[in-house]
C-alpha atoms as a PDB file:
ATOM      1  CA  UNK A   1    -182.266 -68.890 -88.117  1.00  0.00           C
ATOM      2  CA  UNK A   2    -182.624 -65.328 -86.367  1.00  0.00           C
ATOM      3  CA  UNK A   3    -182.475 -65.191 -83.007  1.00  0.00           C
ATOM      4  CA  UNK A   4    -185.816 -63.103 -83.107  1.00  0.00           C
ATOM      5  CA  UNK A   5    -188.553 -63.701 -80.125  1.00  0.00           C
ATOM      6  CA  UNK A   6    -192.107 -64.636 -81.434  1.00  0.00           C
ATOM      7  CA  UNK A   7    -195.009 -64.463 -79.294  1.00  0.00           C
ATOM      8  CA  UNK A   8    -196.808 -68.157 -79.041  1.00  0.00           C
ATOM      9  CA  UNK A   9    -198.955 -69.342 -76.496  1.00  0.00           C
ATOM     10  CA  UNK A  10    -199.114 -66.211 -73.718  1.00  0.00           C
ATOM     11  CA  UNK A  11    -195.010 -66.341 -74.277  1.00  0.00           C
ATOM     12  CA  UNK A  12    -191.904 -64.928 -75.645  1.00  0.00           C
ATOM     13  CA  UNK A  13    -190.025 -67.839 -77.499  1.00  0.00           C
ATOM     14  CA  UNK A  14    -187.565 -68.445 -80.063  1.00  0.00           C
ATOM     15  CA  UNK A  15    -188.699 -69.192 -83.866  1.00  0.00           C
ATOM     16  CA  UNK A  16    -187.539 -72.567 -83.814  1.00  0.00           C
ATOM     17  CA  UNK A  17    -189.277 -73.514 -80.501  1.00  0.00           C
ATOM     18  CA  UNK A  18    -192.237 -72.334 -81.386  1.00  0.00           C
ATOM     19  CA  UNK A  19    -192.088 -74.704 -84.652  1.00  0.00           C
ATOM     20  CA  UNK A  20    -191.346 -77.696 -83.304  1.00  0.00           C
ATOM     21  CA  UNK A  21    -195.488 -77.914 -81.461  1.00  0.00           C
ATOM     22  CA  UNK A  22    -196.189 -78.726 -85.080  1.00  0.00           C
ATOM     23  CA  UNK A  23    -193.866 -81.523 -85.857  1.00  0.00           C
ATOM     24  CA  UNK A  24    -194.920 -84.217 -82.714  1.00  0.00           C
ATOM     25  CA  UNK A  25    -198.147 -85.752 -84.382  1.00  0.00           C
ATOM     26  CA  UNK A  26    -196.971 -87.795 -86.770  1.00  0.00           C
ATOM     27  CA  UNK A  27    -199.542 -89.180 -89.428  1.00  0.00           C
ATOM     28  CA  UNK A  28    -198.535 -92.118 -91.999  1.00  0.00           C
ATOM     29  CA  UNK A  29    -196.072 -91.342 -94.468  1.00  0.00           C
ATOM     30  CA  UNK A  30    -197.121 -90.502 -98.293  1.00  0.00           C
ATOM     31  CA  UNK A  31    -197.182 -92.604-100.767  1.00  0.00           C
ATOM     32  CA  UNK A  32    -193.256 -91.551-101.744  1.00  0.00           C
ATOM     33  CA  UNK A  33    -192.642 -91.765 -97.746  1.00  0.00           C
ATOM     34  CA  UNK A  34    -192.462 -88.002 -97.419  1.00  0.00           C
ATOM     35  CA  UNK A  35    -193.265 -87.894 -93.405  1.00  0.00           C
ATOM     36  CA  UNK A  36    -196.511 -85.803 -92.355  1.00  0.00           C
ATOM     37  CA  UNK A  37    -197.700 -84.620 -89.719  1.00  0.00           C
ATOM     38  CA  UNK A  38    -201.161 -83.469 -87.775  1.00  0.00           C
ATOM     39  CA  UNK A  39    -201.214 -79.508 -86.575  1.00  0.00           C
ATOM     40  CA  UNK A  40    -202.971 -76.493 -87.058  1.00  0.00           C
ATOM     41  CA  UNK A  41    -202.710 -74.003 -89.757  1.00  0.00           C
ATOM     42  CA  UNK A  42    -200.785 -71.456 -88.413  1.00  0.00           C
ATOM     43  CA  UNK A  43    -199.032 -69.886 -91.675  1.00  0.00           C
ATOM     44  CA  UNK A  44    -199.163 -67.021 -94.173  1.00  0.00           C
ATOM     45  CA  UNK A  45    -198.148 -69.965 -96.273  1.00  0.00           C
ATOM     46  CA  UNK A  46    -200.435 -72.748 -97.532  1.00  0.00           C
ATOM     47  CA  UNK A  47    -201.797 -75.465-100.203  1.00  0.00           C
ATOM     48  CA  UNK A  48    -205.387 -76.424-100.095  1.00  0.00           C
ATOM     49  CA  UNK A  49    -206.853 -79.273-101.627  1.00  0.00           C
ATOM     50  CA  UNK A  50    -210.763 -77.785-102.506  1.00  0.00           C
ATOM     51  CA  UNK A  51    -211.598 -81.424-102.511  1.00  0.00           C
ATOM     52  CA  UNK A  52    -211.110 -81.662 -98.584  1.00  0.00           C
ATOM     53  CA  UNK A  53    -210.836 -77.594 -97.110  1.00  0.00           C
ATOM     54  CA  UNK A  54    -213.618 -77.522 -94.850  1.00  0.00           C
ATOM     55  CA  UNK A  55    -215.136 -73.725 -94.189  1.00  0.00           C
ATOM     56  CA  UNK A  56    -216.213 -74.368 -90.730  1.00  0.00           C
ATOM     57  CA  UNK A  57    -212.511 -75.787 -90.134  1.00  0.00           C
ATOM     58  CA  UNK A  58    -210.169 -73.325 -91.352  1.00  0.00           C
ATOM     59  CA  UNK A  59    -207.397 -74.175 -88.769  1.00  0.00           C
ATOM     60  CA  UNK A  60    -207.409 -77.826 -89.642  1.00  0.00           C
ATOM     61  CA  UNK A  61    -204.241 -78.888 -91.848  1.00  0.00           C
ATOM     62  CA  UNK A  62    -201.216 -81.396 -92.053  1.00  0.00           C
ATOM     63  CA  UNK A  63    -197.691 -80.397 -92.600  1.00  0.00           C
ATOM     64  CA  UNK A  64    -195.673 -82.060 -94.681  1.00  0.00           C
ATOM     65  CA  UNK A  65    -191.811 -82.524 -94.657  1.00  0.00           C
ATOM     66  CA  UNK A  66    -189.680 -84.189 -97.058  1.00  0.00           C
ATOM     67  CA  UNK A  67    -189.302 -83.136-100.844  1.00  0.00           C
ATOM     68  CA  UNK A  68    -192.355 -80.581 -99.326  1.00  0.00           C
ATOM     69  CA  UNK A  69    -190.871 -78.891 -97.175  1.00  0.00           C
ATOM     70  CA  UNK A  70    -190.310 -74.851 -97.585  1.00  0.00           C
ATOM     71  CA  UNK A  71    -188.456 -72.151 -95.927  1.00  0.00           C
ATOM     72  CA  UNK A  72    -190.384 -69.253 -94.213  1.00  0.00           C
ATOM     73  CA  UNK A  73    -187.577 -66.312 -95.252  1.00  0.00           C
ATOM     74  CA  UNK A  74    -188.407 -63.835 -93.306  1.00  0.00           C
ATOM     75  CA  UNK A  75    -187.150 -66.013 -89.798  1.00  0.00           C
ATOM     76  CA  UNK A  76    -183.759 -66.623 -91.773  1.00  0.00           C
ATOM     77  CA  UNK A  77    -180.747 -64.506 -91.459  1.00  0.00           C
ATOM     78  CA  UNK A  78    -180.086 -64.371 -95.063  1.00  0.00           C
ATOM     79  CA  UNK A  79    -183.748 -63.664 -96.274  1.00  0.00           C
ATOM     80  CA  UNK A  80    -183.206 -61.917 -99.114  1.00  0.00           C
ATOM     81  CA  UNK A  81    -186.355 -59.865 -99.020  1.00  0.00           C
ATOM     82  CA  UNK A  82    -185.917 -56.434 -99.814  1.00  0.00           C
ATOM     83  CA  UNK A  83    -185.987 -54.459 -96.751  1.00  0.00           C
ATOM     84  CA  UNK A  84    -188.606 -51.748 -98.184  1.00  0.00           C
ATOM     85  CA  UNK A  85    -190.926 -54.921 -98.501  1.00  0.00           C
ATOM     86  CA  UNK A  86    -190.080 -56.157 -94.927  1.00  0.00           C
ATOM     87  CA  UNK A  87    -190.861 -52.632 -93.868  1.00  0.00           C
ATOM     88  CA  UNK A  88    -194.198 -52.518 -95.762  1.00  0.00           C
ATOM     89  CA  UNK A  89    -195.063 -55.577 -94.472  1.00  0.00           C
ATOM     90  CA  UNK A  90    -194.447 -54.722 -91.083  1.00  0.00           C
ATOM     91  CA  UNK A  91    -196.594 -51.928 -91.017  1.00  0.00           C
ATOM     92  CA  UNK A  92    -199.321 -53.114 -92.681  1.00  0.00           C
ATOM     93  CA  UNK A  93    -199.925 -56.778 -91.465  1.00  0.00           C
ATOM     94  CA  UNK A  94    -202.612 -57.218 -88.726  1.00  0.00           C
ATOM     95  CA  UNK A  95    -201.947 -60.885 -87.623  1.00  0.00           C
ATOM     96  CA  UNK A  96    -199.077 -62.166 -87.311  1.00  0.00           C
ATOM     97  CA  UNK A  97    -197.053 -63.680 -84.870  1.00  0.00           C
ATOM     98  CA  UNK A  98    -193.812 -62.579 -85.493  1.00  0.00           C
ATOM     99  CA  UNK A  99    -193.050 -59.473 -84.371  1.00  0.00           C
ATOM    100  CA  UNK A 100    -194.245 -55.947 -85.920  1.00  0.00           C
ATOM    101  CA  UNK A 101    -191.386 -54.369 -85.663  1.00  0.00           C
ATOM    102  CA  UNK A 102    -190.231 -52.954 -88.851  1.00  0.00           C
ATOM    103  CA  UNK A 103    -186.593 -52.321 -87.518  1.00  0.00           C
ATOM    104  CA  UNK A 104    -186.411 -55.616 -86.825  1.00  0.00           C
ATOM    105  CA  UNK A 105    -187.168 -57.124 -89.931  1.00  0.00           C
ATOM    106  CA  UNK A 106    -184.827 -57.374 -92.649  1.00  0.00           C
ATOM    107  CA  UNK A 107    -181.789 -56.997 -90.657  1.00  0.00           C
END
């Protein structure tokens, strides 16, 4: 992972510690035993189910691990994003946590 600072709850911290809030609440295990757990929806990346996304709950949300589990690129030394995207992305995104700068990203 980069060594990048994130801002998470009033502090500086590393990627990785600000991940592992989400991974503590464990819920029981799928069907296939894929491991899931209780947190917040705090991603640019996400599945809904329509039969259970509640409007007046848009923060609610499970994460799962396992065979589900994805990689957020951009935190990852060898993203692979084009850096004219990162760039664009930088400069254009309103709310994110990671950081804005566009000299940063894609490094």
């Amino acid at each position: 992972m980069r060594e990048d600072l994130i801002y998470s709850g009033g502090s500086m911290v590393k990627i990785w510690e600000h991940e592992d809030q989400f991974w503590h609440h464990q819920l029981p295990p799928l069907s296939g035993g894929d491991p899931v757990y209780d947190a917040i929806l705090d991603t640019t990346f996400a599945l809904y189910n329509k039969d259970h996304f509640q409007h007046s709950n848009i923060w609610r949300a499970v994460r799962a691990g396992g065979r589900f589990t994805s990689r957020h690129l951009p935190w990852y030394r060898e993203a692979r994003i084009p850096i004219e995207v990162a760039h664009a992305y930088a400069k254009t995104q309103r709310y994110s946590t990671y950081l804005r700068d566009a000299a940063s990203i894609g490094e």
